[in-house]
Protein backbone atom coordinates (compact mmCIF):
# COMPACT_ATOMS: atom_id res chain seq x y z
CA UNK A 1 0.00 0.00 0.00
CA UNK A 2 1.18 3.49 -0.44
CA UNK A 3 1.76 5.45 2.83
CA UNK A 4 1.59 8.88 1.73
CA UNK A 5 -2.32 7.87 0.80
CA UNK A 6 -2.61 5.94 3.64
CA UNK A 7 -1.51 8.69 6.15
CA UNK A 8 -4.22 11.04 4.98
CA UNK A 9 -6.02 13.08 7.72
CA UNK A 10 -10.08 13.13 6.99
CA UNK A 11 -9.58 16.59 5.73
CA UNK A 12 -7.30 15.93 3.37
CA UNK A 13 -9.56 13.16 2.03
CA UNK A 14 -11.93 15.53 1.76
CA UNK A 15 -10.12 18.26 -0.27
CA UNK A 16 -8.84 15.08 -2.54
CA UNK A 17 -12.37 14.43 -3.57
CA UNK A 18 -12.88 17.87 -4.54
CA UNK A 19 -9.66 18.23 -6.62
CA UNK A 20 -10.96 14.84 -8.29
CA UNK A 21 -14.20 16.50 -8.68
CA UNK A 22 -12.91 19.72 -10.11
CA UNK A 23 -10.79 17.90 -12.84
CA UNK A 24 -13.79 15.97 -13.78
CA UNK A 25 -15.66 18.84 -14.29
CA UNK A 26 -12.75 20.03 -16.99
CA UNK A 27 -13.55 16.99 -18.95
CA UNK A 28 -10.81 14.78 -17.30
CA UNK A 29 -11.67 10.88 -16.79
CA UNK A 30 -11.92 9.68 -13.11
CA UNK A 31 -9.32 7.46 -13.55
CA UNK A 32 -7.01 10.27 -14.51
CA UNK A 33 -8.18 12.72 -12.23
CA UNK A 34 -7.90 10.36 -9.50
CA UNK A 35 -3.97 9.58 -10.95
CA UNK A 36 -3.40 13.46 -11.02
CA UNK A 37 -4.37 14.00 -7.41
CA UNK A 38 -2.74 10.93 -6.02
CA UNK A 39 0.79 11.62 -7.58
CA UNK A 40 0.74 15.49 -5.92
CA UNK A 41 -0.50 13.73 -3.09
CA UNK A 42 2.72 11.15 -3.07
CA UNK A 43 5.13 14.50 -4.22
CA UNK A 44 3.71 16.04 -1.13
CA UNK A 45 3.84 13.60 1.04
CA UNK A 46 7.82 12.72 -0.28
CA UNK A 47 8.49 16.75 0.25
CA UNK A 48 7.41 16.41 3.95
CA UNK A 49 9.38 13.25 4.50
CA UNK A 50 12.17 14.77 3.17
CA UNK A 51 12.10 17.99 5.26
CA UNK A 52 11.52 16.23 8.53
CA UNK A 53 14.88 14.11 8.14
């Protein structure tokens, strides 16, 4: 499983379904959408990670 998803606080669930929502509404698939907001989720997540070493 991938821990930067894993770790997410309900909130930021939240604001991930409206991201996927948003790009929807562009004309974007789900399945991309959904790709879109999990890989800024992972850079994120990597960023932190980083910082906090």
């Amino acid at each position: 499983m991938d821990n930067a998803l894993l770790s997410l606080t309900h909130e930021q669930q939240q604001q991930a379904v409206e991201q996927i929502q948003a790009l929807m509404q562009q004309g974007i698939s789900s399945g991309e959408a959904i790709a879109i907001v999990a890989k800024q989720l992972r850079e994120a997540h990597q960023q932190q990670s980083l910082s906090e070493s």
